[in-house]
PDB file of N, CA and C in Angstrom:
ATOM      1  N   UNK A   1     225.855 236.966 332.646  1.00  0.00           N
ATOM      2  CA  UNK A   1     225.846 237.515 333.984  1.00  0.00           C
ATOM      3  C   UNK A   1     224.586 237.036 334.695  1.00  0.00           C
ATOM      4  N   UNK A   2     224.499 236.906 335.801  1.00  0.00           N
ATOM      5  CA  UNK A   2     223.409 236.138 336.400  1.00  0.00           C
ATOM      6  C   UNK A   2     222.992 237.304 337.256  1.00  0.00           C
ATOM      7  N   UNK A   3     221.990 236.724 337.842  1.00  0.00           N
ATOM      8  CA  UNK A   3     220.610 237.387 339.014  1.00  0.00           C
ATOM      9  C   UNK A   3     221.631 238.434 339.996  1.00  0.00           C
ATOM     10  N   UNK A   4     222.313 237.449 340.530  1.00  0.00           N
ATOM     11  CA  UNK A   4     223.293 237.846 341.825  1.00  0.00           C
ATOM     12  C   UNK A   4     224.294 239.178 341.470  1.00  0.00           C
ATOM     13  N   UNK A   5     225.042 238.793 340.533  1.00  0.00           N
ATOM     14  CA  UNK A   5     225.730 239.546 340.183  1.00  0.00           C
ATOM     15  C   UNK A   5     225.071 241.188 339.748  1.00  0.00           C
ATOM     16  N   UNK A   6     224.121 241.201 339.386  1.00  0.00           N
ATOM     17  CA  UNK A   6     223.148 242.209 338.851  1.00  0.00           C
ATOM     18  C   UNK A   6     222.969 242.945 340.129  1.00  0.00           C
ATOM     19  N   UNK A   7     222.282 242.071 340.949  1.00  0.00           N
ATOM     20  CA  UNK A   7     222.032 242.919 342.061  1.00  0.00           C
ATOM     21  C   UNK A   7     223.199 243.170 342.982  1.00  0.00           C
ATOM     22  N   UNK A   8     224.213 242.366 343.090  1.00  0.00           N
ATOM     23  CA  UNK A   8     225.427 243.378 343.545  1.00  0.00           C
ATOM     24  C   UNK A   8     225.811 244.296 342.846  1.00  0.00           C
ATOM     25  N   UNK A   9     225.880 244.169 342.120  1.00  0.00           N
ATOM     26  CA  UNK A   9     226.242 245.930 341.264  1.00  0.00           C
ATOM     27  C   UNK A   9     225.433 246.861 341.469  1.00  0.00           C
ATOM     28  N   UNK A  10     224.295 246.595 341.587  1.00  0.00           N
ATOM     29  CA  UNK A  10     222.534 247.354 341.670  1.00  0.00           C
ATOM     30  C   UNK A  10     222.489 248.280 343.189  1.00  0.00           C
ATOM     31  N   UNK A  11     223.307 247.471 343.750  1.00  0.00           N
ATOM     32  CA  UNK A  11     223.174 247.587 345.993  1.00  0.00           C
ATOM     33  C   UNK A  11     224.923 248.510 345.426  1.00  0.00           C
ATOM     34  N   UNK A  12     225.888 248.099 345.033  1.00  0.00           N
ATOM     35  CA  UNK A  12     227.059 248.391 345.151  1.00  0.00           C
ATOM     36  C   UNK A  12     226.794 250.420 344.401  1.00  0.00           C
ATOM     37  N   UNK A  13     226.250 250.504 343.470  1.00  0.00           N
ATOM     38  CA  UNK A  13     226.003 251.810 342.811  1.00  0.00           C
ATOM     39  C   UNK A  13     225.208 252.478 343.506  1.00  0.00           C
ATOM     40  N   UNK A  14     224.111 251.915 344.193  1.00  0.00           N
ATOM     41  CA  UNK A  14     223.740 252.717 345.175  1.00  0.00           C
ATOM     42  C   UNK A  14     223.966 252.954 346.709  1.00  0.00           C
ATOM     43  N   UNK A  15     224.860 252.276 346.651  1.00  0.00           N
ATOM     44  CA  UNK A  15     225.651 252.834 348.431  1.00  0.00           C
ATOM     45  C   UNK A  15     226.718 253.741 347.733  1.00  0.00           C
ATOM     46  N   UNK A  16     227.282 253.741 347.008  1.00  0.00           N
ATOM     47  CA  UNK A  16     227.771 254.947 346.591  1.00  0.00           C
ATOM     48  C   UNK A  16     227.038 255.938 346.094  1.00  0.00           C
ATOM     49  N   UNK A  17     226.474 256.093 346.030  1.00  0.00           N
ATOM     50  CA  UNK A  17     225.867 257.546 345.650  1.00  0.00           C
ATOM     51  C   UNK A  17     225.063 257.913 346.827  1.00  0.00           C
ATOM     52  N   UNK A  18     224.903 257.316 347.336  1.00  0.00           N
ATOM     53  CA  UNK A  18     224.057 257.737 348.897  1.00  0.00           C
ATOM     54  C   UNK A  18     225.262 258.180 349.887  1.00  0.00           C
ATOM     55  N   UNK A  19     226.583 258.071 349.668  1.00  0.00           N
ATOM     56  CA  UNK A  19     227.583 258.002 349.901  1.00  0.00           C
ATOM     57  C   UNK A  19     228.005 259.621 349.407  1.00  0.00           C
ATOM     58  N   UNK A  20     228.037 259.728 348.496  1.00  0.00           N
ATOM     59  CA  UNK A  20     228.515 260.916 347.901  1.00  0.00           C
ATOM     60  C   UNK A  20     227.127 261.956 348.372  1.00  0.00           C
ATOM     61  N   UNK A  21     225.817 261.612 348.289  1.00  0.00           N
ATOM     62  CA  UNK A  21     224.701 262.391 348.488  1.00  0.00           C
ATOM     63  C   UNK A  21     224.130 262.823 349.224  1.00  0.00           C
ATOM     64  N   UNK A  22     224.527 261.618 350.632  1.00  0.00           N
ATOM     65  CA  UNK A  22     224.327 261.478 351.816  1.00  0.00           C
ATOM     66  C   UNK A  22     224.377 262.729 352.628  1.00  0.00           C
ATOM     67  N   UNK A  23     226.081 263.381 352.592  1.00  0.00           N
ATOM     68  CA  UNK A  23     226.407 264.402 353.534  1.00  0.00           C
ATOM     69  C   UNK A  23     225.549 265.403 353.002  1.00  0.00           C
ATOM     70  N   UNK A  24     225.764 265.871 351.635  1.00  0.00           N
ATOM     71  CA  UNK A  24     225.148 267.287 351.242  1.00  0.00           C
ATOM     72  C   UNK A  24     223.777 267.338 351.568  1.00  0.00           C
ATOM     73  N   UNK A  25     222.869 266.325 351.426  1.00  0.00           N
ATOM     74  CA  UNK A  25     221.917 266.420 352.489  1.00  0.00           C
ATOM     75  C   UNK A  25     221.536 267.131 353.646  1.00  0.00           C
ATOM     76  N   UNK A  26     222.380 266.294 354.328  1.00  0.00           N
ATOM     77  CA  UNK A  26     222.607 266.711 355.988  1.00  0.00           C
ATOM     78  C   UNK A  26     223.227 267.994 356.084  1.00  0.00           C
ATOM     79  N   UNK A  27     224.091 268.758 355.271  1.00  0.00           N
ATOM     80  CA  UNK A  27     224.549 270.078 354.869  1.00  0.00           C
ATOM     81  C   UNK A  27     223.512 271.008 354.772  1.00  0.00           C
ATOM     82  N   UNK A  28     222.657 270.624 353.797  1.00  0.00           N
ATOM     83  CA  UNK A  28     221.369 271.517 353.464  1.00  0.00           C
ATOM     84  C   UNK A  28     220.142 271.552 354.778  1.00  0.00           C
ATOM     85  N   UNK A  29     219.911 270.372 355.138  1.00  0.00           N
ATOM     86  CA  UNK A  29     219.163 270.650 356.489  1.00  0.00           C
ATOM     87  C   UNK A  29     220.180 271.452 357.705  1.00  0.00           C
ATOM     88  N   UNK A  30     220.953 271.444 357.446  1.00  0.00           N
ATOM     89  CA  UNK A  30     221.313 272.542 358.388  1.00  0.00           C
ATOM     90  C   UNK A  30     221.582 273.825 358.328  1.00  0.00           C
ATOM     91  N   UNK A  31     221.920 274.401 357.131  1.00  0.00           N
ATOM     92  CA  UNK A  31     221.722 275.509 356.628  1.00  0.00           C
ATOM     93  C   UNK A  31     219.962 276.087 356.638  1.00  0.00           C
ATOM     94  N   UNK A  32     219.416 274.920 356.111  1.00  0.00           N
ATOM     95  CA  UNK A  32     217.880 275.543 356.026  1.00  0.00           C
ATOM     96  C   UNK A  32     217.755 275.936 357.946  1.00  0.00           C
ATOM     97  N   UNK A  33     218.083 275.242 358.720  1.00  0.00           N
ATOM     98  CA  UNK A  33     217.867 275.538 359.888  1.00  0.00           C
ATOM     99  C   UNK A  33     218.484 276.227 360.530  1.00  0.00           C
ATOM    100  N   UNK A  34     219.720 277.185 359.621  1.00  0.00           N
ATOM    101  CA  UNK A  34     220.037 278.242 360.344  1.00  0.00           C
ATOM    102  C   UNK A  34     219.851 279.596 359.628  1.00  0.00           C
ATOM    103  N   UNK A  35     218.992 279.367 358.754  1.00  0.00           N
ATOM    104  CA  UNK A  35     218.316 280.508 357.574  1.00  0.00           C
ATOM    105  C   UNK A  35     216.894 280.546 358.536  1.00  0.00           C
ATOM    106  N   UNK A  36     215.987 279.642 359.221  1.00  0.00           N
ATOM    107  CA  UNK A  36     214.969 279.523 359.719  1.00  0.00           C
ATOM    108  C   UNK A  36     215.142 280.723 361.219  1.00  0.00           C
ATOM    109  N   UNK A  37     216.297 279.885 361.922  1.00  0.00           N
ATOM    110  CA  UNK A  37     216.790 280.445 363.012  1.00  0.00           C
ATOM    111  C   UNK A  37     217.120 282.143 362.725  1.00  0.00           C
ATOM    112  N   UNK A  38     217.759 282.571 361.897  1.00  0.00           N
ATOM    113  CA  UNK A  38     218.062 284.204 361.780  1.00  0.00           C
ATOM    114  C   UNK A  38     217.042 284.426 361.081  1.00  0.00           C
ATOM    115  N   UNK A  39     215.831 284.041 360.077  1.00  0.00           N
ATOM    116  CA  UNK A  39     214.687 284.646 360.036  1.00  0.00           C
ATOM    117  C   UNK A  39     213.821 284.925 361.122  1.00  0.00           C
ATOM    118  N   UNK A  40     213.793 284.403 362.246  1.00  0.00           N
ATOM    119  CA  UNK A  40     213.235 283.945 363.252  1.00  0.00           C
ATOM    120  C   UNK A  40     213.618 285.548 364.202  1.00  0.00           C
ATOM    121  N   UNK A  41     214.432 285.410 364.264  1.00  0.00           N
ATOM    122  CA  UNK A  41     215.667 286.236 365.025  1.00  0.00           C
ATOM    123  C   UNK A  41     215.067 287.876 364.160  1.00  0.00           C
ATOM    124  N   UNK A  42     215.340 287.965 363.133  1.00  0.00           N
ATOM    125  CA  UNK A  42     215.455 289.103 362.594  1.00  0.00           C
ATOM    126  C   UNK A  42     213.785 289.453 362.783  1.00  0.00           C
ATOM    127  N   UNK A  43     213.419 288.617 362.597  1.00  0.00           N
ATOM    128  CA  UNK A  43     211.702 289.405 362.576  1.00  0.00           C
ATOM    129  C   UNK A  43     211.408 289.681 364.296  1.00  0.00           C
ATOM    130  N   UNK A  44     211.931 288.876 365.061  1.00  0.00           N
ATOM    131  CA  UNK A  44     211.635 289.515 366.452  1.00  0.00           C
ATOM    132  C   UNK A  44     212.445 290.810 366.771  1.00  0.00           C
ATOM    133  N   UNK A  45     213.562 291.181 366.532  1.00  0.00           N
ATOM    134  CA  UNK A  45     214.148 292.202 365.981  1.00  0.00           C
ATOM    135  C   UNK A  45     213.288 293.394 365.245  1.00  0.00           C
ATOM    136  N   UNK A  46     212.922 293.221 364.208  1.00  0.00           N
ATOM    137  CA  UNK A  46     211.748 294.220 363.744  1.00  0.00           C
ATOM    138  C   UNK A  46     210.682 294.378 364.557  1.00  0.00           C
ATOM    139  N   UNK A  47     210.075 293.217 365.338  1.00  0.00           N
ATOM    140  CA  UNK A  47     209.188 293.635 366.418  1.00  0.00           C
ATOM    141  C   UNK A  47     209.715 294.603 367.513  1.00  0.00           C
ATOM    142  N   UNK A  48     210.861 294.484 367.829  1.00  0.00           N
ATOM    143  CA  UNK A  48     210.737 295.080 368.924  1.00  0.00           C
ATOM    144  C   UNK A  48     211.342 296.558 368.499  1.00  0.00           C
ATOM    145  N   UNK A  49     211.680 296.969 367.160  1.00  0.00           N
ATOM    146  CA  UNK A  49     211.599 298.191 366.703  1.00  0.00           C
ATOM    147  C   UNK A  49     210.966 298.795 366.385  1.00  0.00           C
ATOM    148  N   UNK A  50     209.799 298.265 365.879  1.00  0.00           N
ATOM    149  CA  UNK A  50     208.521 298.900 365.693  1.00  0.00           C
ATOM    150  C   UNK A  50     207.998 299.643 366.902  1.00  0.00           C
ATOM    151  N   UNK A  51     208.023 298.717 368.085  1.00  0.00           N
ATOM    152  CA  UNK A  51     207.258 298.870 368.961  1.00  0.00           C
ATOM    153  C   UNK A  51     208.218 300.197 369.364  1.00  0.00           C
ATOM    154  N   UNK A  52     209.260 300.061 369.403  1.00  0.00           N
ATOM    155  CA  UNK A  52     210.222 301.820 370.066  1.00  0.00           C
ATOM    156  C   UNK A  52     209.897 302.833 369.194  1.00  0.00           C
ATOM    157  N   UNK A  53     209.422 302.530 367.838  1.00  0.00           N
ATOM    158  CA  UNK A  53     209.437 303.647 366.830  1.00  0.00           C
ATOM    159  C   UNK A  53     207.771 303.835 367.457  1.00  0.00           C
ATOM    160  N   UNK A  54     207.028 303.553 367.680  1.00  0.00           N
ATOM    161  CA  UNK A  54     205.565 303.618 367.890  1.00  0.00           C
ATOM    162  C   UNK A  54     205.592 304.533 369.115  1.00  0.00           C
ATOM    163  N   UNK A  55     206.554 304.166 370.150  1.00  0.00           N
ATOM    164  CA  UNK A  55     206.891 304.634 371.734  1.00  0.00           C
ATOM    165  C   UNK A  55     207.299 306.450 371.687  1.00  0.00           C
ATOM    166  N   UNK A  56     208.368 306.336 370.409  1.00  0.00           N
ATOM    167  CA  UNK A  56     208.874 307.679 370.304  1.00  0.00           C
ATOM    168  C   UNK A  56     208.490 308.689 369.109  1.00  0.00           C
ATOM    169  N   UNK A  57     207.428 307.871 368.290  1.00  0.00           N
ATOM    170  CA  UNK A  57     206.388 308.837 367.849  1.00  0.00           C
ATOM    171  C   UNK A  57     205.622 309.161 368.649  1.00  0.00           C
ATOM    172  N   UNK A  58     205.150 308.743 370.133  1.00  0.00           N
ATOM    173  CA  UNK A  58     203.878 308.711 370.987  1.00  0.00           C
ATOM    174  C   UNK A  58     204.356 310.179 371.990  1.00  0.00           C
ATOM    175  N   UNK A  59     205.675 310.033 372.147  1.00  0.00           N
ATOM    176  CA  UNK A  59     206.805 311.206 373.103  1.00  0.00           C
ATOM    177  C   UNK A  59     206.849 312.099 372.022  1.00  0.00           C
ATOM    178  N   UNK A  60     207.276 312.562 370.726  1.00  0.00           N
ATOM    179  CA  UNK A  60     207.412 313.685 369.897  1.00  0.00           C
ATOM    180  C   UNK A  60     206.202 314.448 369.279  1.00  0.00           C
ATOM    181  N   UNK A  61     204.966 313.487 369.499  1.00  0.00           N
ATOM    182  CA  UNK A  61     203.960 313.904 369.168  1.00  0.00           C
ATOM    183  C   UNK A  61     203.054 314.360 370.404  1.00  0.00           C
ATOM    184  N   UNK A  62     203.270 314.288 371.734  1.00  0.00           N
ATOM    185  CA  UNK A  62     202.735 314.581 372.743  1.00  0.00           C
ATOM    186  C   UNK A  62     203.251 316.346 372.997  1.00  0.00           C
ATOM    187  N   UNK A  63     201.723 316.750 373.370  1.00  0.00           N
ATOM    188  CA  UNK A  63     201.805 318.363 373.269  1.00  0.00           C
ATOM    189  C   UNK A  63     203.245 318.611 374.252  1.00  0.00           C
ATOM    190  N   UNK A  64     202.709 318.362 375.781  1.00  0.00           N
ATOM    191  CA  UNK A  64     203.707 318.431 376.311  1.00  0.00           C
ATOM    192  C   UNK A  64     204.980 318.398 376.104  1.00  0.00           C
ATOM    193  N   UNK A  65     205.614 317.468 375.125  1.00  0.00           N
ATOM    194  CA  UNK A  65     207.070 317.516 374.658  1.00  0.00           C
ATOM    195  C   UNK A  65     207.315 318.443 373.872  1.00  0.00           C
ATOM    196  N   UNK A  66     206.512 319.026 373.169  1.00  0.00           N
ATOM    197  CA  UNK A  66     206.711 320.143 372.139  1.00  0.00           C
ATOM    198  C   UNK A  66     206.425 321.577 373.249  1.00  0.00           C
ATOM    199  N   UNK A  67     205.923 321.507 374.087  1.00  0.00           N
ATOM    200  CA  UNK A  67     205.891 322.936 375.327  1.00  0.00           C
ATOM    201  C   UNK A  67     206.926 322.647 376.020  1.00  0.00           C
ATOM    202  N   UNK A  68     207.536 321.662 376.213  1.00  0.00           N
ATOM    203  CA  UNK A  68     208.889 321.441 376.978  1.00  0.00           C
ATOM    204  C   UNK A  68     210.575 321.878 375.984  1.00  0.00           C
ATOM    205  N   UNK A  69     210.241 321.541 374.823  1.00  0.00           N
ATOM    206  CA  UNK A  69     211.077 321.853 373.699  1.00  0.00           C
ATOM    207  C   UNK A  69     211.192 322.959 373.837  1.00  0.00           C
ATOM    208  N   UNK A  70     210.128 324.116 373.484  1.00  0.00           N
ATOM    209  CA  UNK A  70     210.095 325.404 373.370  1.00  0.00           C
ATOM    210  C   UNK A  70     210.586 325.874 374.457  1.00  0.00           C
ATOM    211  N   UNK A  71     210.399 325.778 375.838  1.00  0.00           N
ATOM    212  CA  UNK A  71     211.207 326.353 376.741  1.00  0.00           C
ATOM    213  C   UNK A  71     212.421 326.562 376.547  1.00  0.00           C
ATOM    214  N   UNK A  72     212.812 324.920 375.934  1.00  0.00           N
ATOM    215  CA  UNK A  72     214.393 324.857 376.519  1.00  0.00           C
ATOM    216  C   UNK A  72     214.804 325.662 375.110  1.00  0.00           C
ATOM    217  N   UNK A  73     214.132 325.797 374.109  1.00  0.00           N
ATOM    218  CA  UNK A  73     214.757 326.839 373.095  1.00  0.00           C
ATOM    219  C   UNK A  73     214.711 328.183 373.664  1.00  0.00           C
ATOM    220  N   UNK A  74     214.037 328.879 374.552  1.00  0.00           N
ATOM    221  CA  UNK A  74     213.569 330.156 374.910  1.00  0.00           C
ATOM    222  C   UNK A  74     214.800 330.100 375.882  1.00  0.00           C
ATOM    223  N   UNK A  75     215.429 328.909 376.633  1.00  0.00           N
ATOM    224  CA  UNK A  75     216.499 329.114 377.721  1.00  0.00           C
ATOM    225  C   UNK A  75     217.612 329.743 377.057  1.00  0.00           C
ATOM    226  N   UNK A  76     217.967 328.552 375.966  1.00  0.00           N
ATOM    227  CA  UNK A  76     219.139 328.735 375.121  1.00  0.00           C
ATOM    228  C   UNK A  76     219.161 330.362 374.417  1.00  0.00           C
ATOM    229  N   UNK A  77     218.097 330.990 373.873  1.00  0.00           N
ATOM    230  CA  UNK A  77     218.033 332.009 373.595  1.00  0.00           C
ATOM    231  C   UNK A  77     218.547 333.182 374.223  1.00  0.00           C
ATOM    232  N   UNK A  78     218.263 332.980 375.487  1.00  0.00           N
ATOM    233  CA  UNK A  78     218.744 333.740 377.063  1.00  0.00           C
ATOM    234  C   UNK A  78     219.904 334.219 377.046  1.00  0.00           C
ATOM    235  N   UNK A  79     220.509 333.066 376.761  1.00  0.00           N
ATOM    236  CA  UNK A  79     221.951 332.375 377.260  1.00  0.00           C
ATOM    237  C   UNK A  79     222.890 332.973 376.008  1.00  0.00           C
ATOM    238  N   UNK A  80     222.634 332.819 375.085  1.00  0.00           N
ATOM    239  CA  UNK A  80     223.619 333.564 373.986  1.00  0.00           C
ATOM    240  C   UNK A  80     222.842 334.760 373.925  1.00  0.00           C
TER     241      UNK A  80
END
Protein backbone atom coordinates (compact mmCIF):
# COMPACT_ATOMS: atom_id res chain seq x y z
CA UNK A 1 0.00 0.00 0.00
CA UNK A 2 1.58 3.27 -0.71
CA UNK A 3 1.78 6.99 0.80
CA UNK A 4 -1.48 8.05 -1.09
CA UNK A 5 -3.56 5.46 -0.37
CA UNK A 6 -2.80 5.75 3.48
CA UNK A 7 -3.70 9.10 3.53
CA UNK A 8 -6.94 8.65 1.74
CA UNK A 9 -8.13 6.38 4.14
CA UNK A 10 -6.53 8.69 6.98
CA UNK A 11 -8.82 12.07 5.41
CA UNK A 12 -11.69 9.39 4.42
CA UNK A 13 -12.06 8.06 8.47
CA UNK A 14 -11.94 11.29 9.53
CA UNK A 15 -14.63 13.10 7.60
CA UNK A 16 -16.65 10.52 8.86
CA UNK A 17 -16.49 10.80 12.20
CA UNK A 18 -16.60 14.52 12.17
CA UNK A 19 -19.63 13.58 10.31
CA UNK A 20 -21.23 11.50 12.86
CA UNK A 21 -19.66 14.02 15.73
CA UNK A 22 -20.16 17.03 14.07
CA UNK A 23 -24.03 17.56 14.82
CA UNK A 24 -23.96 16.35 18.52
CA UNK A 25 -21.67 19.05 19.01
CA UNK A 26 -23.70 21.70 17.73
CA UNK A 27 -26.62 19.88 19.86
CA UNK A 28 -24.69 20.37 23.05
CA UNK A 29 -23.81 24.06 22.43
CA UNK A 30 -27.19 24.66 22.26
CA UNK A 31 -28.55 23.06 25.03
CA UNK A 32 -25.64 24.52 27.15
CA UNK A 33 -27.14 27.83 25.87
CA UNK A 34 -30.45 27.22 26.82
CA UNK A 35 -29.50 25.82 30.41
CA UNK A 36 -27.40 29.34 30.56
CA UNK A 37 -30.52 31.26 29.30
CA UNK A 38 -33.17 29.71 32.11
CA UNK A 39 -30.37 29.96 34.71
CA UNK A 40 -30.20 33.43 33.79
CA UNK A 41 -33.96 33.80 33.84
CA UNK A 42 -34.56 31.94 37.06
CA UNK A 43 -32.10 33.86 39.16
CA UNK A 44 -33.64 37.22 37.99
CA UNK A 45 -36.81 35.64 39.06
CA UNK A 46 -35.45 35.03 42.62
CA UNK A 47 -34.35 38.61 42.52
CA UNK A 48 -37.28 40.03 42.08
CA UNK A 49 -38.86 37.81 44.89
CA UNK A 50 -36.72 38.55 47.32
CA UNK A 51 -37.10 42.00 46.83
CA UNK A 52 -41.37 41.54 47.37
CA UNK A 53 -40.63 39.24 50.30
CA UNK A 54 -38.31 42.14 51.84
CA UNK A 55 -41.36 44.79 50.72
CA UNK A 56 -44.00 42.67 52.66
CA UNK A 57 -41.97 41.89 55.64
CA UNK A 58 -41.37 45.86 55.73
CA UNK A 59 -45.74 46.28 55.59
CA UNK A 60 -46.37 43.32 58.35
CA UNK A 61 -43.79 44.47 60.47
CA UNK A 62 -44.74 48.19 60.43
CA UNK A 63 -46.54 49.27 63.75
CA UNK A 64 -49.11 50.91 61.85
CA UNK A 65 -50.28 47.73 60.01
CA UNK A 66 -50.60 45.86 63.14
CA UNK A 67 -52.93 49.12 64.72
CA UNK A 68 -54.80 48.94 61.49
CA UNK A 69 -55.29 45.02 61.84
CA UNK A 70 -56.58 45.39 65.29
CA UNK A 71 -59.25 47.75 64.38
CA UNK A 72 -60.51 45.86 61.68
CA UNK A 73 -60.60 42.82 64.23
CA UNK A 74 -62.45 45.12 66.88
CA UNK A 75 -64.99 45.98 63.66
CA UNK A 76 -65.60 42.38 62.92
CA UNK A 77 -66.17 41.77 66.60
CA UNK A 78 -69.06 44.45 66.49
CA UNK A 79 -70.58 42.92 63.75
CA UNK A 80 -71.17 39.31 64.97
Amino acid sequence: MNMTAIAIVAISCWAIVELVNGPKGKKRAKREAEKTNLTSDLEKEVAALKERVEVLEKIVTDKKYDLHRQFEDLKKDKVA
